[in-house]
Protein backbone atom coordinates (compact mmCIF):
# COMPACT_ATOMS: atom_id res chain seq x y z
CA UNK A 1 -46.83 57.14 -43.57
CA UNK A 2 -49.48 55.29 -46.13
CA UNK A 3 -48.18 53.64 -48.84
CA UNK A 4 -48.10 55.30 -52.22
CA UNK A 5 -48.52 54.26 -55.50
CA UNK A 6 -45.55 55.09 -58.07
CA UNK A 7 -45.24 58.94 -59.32
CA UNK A 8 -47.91 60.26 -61.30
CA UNK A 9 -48.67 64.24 -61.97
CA UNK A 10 -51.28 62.88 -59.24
CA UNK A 11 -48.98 61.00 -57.30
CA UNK A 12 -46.27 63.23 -56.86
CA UNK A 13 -43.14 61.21 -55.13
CA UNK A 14 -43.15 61.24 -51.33
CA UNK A 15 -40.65 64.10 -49.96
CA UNK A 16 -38.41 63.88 -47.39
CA UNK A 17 -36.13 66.03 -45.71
CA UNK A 18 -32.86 64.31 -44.48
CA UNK A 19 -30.01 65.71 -42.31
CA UNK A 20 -26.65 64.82 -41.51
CA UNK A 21 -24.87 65.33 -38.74
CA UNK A 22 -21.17 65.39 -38.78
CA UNK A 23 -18.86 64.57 -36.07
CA UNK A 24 -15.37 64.20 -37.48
CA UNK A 25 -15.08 61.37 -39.80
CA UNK A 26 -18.46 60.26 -37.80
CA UNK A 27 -22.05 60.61 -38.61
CA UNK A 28 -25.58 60.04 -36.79
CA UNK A 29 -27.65 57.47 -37.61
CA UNK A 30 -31.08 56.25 -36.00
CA UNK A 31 -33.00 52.96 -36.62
CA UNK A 32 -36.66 52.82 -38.04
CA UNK A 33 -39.10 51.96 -36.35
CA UNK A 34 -39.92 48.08 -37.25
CA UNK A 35 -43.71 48.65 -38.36
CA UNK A 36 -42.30 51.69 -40.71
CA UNK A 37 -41.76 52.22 -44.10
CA UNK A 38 -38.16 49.67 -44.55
CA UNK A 39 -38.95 49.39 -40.81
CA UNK A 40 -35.33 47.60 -38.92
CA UNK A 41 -33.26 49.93 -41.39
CA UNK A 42 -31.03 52.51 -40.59
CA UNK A 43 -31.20 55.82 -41.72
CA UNK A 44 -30.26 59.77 -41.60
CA UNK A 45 -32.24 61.24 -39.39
CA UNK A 46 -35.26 63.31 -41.31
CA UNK A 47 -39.11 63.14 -42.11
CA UNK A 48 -42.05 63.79 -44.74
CA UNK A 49 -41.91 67.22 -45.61
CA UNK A 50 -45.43 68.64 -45.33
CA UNK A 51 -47.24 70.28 -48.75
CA UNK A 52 -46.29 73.44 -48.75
CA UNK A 53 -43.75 73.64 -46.44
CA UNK A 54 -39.81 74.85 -46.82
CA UNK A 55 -37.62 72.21 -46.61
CA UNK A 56 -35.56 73.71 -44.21
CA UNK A 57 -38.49 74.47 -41.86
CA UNK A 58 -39.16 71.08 -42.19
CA UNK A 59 -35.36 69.29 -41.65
CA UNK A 60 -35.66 71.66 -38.23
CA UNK A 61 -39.31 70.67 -37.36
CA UNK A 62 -38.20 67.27 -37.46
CA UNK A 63 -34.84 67.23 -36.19
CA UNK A 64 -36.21 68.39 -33.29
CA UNK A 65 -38.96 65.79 -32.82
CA UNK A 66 -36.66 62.63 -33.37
CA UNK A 67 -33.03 64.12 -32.03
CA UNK A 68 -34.21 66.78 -29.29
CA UNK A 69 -31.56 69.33 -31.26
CA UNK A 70 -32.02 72.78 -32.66
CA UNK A 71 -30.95 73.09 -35.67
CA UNK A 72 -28.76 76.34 -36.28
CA UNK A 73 -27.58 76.55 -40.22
CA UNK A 74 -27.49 74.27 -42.72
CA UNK A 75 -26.61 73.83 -46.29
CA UNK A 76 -28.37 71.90 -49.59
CA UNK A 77 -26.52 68.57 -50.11
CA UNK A 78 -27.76 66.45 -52.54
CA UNK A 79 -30.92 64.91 -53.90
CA UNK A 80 -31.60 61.43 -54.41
CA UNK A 81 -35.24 60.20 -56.62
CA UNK A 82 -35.46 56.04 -55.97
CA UNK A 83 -38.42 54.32 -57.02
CA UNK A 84 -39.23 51.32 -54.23
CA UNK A 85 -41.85 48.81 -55.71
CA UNK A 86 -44.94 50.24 -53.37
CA UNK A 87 -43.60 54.19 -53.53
CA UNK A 88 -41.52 57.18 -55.17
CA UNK A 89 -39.59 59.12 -52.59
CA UNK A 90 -37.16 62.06 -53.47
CA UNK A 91 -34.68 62.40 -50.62
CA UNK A 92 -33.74 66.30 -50.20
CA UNK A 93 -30.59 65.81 -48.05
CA UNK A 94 -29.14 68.86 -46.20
CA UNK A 95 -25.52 69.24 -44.32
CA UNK A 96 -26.44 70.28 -41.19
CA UNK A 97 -23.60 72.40 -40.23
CA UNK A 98 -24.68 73.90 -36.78
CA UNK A 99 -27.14 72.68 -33.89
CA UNK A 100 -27.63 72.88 -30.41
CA UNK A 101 -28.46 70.02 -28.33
CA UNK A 102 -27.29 66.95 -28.21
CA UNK A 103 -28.68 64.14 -30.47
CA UNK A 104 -30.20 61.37 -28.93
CA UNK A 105 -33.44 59.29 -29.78
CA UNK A 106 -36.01 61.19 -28.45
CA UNK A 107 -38.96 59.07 -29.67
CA UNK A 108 -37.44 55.62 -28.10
CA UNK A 109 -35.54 54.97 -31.28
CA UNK A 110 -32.15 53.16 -31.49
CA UNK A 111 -29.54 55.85 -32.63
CA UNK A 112 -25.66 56.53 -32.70
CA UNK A 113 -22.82 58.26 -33.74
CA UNK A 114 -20.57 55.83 -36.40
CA UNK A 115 -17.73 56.09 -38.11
CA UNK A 116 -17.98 56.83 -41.62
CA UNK A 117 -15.86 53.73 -42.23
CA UNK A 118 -18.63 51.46 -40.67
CA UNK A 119 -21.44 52.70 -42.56
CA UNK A 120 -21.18 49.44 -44.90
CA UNK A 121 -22.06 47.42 -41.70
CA UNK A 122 -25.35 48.41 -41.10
CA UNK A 123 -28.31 48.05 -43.19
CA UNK A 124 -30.04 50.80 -44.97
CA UNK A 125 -32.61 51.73 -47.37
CA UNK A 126 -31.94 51.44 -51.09
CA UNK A 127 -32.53 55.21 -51.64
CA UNK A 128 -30.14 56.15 -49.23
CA UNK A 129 -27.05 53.96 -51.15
CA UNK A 130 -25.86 57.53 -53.14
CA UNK A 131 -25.88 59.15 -49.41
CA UNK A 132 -23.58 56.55 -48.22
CA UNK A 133 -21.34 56.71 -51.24
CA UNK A 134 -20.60 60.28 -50.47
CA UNK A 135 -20.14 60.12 -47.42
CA UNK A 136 -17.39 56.80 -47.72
CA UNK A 137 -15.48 58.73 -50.51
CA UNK A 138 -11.68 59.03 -49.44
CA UNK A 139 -9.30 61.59 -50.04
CA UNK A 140 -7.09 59.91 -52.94
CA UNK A 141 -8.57 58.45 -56.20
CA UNK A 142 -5.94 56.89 -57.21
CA UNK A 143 -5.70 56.19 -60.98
CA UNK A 144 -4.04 53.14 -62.80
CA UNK A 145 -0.73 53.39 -65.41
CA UNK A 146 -0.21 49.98 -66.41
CA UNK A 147 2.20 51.02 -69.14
CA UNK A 148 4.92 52.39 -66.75
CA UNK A 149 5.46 48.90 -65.43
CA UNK A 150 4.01 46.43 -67.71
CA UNK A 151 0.70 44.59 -67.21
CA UNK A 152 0.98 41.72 -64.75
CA UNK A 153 3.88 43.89 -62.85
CA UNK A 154 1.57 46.28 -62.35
CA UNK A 155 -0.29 44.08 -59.63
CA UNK A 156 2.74 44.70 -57.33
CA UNK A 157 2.90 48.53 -57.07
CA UNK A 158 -0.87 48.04 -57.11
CA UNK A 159 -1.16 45.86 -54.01
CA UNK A 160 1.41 47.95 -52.49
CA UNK A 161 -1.04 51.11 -52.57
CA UNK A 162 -4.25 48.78 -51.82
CA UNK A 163 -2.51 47.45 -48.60
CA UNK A 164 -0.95 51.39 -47.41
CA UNK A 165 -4.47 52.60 -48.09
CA UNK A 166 -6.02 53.44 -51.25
CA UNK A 167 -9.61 52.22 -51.47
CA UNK A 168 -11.20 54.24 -54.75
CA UNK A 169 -9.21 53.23 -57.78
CA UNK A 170 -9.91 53.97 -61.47
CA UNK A 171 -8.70 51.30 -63.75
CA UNK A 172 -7.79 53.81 -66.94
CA UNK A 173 -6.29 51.70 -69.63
CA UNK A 174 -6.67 53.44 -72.84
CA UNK A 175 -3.82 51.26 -74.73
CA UNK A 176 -5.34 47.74 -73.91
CA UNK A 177 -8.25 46.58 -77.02
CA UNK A 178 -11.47 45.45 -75.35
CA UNK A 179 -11.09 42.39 -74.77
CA UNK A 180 -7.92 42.92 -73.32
CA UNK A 181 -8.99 45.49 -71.06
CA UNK A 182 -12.28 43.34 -69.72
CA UNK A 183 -9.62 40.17 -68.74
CA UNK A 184 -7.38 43.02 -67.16
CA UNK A 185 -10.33 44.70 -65.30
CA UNK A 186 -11.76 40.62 -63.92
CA UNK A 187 -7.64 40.23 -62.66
CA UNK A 188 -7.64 43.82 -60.61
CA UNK A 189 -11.29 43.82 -59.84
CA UNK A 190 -10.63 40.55 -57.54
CA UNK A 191 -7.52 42.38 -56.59
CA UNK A 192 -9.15 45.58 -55.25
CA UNK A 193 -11.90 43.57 -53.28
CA UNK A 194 -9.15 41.63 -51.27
CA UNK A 195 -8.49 44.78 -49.64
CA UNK A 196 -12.47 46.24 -49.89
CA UNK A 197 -11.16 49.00 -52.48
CA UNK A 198 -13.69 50.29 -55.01
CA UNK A 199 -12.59 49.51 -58.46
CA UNK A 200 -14.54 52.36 -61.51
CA UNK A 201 -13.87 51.35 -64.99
CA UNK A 202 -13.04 54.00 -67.35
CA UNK A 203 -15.03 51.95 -69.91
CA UNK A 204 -18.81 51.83 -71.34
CA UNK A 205 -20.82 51.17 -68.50
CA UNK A 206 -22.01 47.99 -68.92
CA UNK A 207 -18.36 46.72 -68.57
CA UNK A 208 -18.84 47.19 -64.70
CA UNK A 209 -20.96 44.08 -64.32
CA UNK A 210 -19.49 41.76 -66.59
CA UNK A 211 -16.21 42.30 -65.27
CA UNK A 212 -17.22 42.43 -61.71
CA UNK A 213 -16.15 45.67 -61.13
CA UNK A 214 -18.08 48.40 -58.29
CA UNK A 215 -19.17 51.03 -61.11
CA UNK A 216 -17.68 53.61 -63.97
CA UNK A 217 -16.24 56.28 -64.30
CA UNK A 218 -17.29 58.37 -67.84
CA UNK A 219 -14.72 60.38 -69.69
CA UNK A 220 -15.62 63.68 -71.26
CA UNK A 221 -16.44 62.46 -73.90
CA UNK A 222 -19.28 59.42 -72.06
CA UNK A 223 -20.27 61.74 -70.10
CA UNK A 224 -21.65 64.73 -72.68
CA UNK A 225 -23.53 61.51 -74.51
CA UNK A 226 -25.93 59.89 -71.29
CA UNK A 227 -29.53 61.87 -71.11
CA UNK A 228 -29.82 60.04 -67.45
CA UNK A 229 -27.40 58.43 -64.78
CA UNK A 230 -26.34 54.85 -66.57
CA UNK A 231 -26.25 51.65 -64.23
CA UNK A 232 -28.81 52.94 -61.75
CA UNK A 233 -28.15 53.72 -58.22
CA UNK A 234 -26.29 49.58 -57.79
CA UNK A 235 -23.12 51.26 -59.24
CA UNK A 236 -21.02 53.73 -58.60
CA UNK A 237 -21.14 56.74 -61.45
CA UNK A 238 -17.97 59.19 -61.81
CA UNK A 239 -17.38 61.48 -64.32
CA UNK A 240 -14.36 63.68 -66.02
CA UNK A 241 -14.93 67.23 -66.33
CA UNK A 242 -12.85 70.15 -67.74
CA UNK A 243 -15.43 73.08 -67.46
CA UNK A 244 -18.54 74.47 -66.23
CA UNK A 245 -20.83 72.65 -68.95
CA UNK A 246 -19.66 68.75 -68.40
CA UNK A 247 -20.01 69.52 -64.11
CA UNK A 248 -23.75 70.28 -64.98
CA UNK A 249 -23.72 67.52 -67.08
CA UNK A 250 -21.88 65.22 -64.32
CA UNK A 251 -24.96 67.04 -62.00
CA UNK A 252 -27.90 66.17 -64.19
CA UNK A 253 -26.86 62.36 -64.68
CA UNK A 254 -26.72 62.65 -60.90
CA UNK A 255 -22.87 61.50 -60.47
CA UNK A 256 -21.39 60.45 -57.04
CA UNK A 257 -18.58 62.45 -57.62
CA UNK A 258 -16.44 64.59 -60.30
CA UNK A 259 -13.15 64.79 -61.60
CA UNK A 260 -11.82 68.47 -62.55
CA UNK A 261 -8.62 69.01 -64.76
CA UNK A 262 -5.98 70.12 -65.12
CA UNK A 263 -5.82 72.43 -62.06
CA UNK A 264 -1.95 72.53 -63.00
CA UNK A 265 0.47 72.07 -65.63
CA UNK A 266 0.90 68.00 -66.11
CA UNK A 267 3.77 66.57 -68.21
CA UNK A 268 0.79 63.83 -69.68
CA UNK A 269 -1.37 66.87 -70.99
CA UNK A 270 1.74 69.73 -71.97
CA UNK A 271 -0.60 71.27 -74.57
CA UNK A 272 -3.37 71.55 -71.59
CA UNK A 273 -4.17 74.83 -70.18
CA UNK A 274 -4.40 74.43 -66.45
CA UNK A 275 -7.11 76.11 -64.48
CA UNK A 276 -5.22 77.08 -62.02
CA UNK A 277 -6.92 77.24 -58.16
CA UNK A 278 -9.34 80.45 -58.54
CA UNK A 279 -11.04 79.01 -61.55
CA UNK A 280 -10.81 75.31 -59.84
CA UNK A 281 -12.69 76.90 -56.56
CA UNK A 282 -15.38 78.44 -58.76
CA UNK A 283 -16.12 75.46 -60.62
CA UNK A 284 -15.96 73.55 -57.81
CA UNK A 285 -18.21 75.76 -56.03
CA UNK A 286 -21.12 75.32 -58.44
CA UNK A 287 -21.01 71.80 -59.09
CA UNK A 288 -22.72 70.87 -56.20
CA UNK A 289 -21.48 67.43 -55.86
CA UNK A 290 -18.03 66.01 -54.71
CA UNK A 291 -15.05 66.83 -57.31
CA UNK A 292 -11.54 65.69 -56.98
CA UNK A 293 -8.43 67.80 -58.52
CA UNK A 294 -6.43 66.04 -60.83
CA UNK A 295 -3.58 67.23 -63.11
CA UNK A 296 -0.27 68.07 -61.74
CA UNK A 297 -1.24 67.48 -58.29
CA UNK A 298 1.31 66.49 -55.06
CA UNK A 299 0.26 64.94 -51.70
CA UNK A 300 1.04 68.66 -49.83
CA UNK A 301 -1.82 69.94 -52.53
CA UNK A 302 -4.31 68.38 -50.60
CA UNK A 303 -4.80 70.72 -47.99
CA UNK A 304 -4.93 73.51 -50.12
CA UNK A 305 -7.65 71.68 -52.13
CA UNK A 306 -9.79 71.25 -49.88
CA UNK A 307 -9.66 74.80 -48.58
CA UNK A 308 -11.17 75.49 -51.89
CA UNK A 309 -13.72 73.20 -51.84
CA UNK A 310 -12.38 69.89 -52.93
CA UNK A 311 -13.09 65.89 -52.02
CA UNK A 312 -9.13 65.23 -52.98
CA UNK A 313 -7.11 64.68 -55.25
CA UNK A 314 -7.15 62.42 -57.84
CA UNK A 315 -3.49 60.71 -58.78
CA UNK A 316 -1.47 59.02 -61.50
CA UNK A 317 2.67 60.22 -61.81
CA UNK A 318 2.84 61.82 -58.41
CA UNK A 319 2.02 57.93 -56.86
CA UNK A 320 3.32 55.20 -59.35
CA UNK A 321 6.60 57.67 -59.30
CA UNK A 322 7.30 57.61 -56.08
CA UNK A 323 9.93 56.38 -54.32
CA UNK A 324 7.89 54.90 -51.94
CA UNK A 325 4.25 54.09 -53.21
CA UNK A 326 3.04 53.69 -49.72
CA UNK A 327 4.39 56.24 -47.63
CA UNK A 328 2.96 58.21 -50.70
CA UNK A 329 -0.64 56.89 -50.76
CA UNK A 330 -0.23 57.07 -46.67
CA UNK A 331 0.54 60.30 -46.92
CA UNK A 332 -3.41 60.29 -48.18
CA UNK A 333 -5.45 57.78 -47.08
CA UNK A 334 -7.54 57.22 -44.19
CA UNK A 335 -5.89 56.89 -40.83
């Protein structure tokens, strides 16, 4: 591929189709070639989409050039737009969901099945970063109450979780002033990355970096404000959502993920009218990016969730209640 200059009406970003093949919790990956574009890297299998070509005709035509498979159905994922200094690709990733063959590098290339998990061990791209956020994110968010124990006793029930297995944690503080809040959020950010958790701060977003944190995560009220995704692809972007309008909100500013509430009735929001699972599966449906289920929610909810089209399930009571915070948050994590 020649190098491009940035997007112009003339220079129209490069397009690629990009598949992903699922295994389980693992995923294919191939190696580009080292005179390439990011040549060395890693990526999801894929290639230029021609002018005037379907992108679906195109994620076949090339899945069967580089992985020797026939592609069979597959499903609209995601898109990603990254700007590299010498070129503007947008990445048009598809699930692929059936194929026949088995993938292998069939132009000499390096490729592999990998654990999900692993991902953060091998070197990619900087436009694929969003894929590889997807694909890490667990099946518990687990969100902070610092006012049922107290501040600094908080760290124990918190390291308790961290070491049974929660690794995506929202620090939601609404009590603590600013300043308070940005000391509190420096304390569990180092916390968190002892055990490689992800820490969001439900905060403004520029809070992330100063207090070392992995991202934000907006509240309704954030979110419905931002014309474009704050704090670039680096950081993680979540976003709470109620209805249809603030998921194609969290869509537009190009989210990694969604939170949708109250699916039931929650003793925090009594006044709250849940959705209830058939309006939670609609929504969810149409968002089009990952959303967790939050409000009123126990650990056996989670299959049922994701029958309907969930990530997980995003926590608060129904954890820092337990009786046993880690056979809870087990009962959750990754094995």
């Amino acid at each position: 591929m020649s190098v491009s200059t940035p997007s112009t009406e003339a220079n129209p970003p490069l397009r690629v189709a990009v598949g992903i093949l699922t295994d389980g919790d693992k995923v294919f990956i191939a190696r580009r070639a080292p005179d390439s574009h990011q040549g060395g890297k890693w990526e999801f299998p894929g290639g230029k989409i021609e002018p005037g070509e379907d992108t679906l005709a195109a994620l076949k035509r090339e899945l069967k050039e580089e992985l020797g498979i026939v592609v069979r159905g597959a499903r609209p994922w995601m898109q990603v737009a990254h700007a590299y200094h010498d070129r503007d690709v947008l990445l048009d990733v598809w699930r692929v969901t059936d194929f026949h063959g088995a993938p292998h590098g069939r132009e000499g290339q390096e490729a592999q099945w990998i654990a999900c998990a692993e991902l953060s061990r091998c070197e990619f791209p900087e436009a694929d970063a969003p894929i590889l956020r997807r694909l890490w994110l667990p099946p518990l968010y687990l969100i902070t109450d610092s006012q049922r124990f107290g501040g600094d006793e908080f760290l124990i029930p918190l390291e308790r979780a961290l070491r049974a297995g929660a690794r995506l944690i929202q620090l939601r503080e609404p009590h603590l002033p600013p300043g308070e809040y940005q000391a509190y959020a420096r304390e569990i950010a180092g916390l968190c990355h002892r055990y490689r958790a992800i820490l969001l701060l439900n905060a403004e977003p520029e809070w992330a970096q100063a207090c070392g944190a992995d991202g934000v995560h907006l509240n309704s009220r954030r979110l419905m404000t931002w014309q474009k995704r704050p704090l670039g692809n680096k950081y993680w972007v979540a976003a709470s959502c109620h209805n249809a309008q603030e998921l194609q909100q969290a869509r537009q500013l190009e989210t990694d993920f969604a939170v949708l509430s109250p699916v039931a009735p929650t003793a925090s929001h009594p006044d709250a009218k849940p959705l209830g699972w058939e309006a939670f599966s609609r929504l969810c449906a149409g968002a089009n990016l990952p959303v967790y289920a939050l409000g009123g929610m126990r650990a056996q909810d989670l299959g049922r969730a994701r029958h309907v089209g969930a990530q997980g399930l995003a926590m608060v009571s129904e954890i820092w209640g337990a009786d046993s915070i880690e056979q809870a948050v087990a009962s959750l994590a990754p094995s």
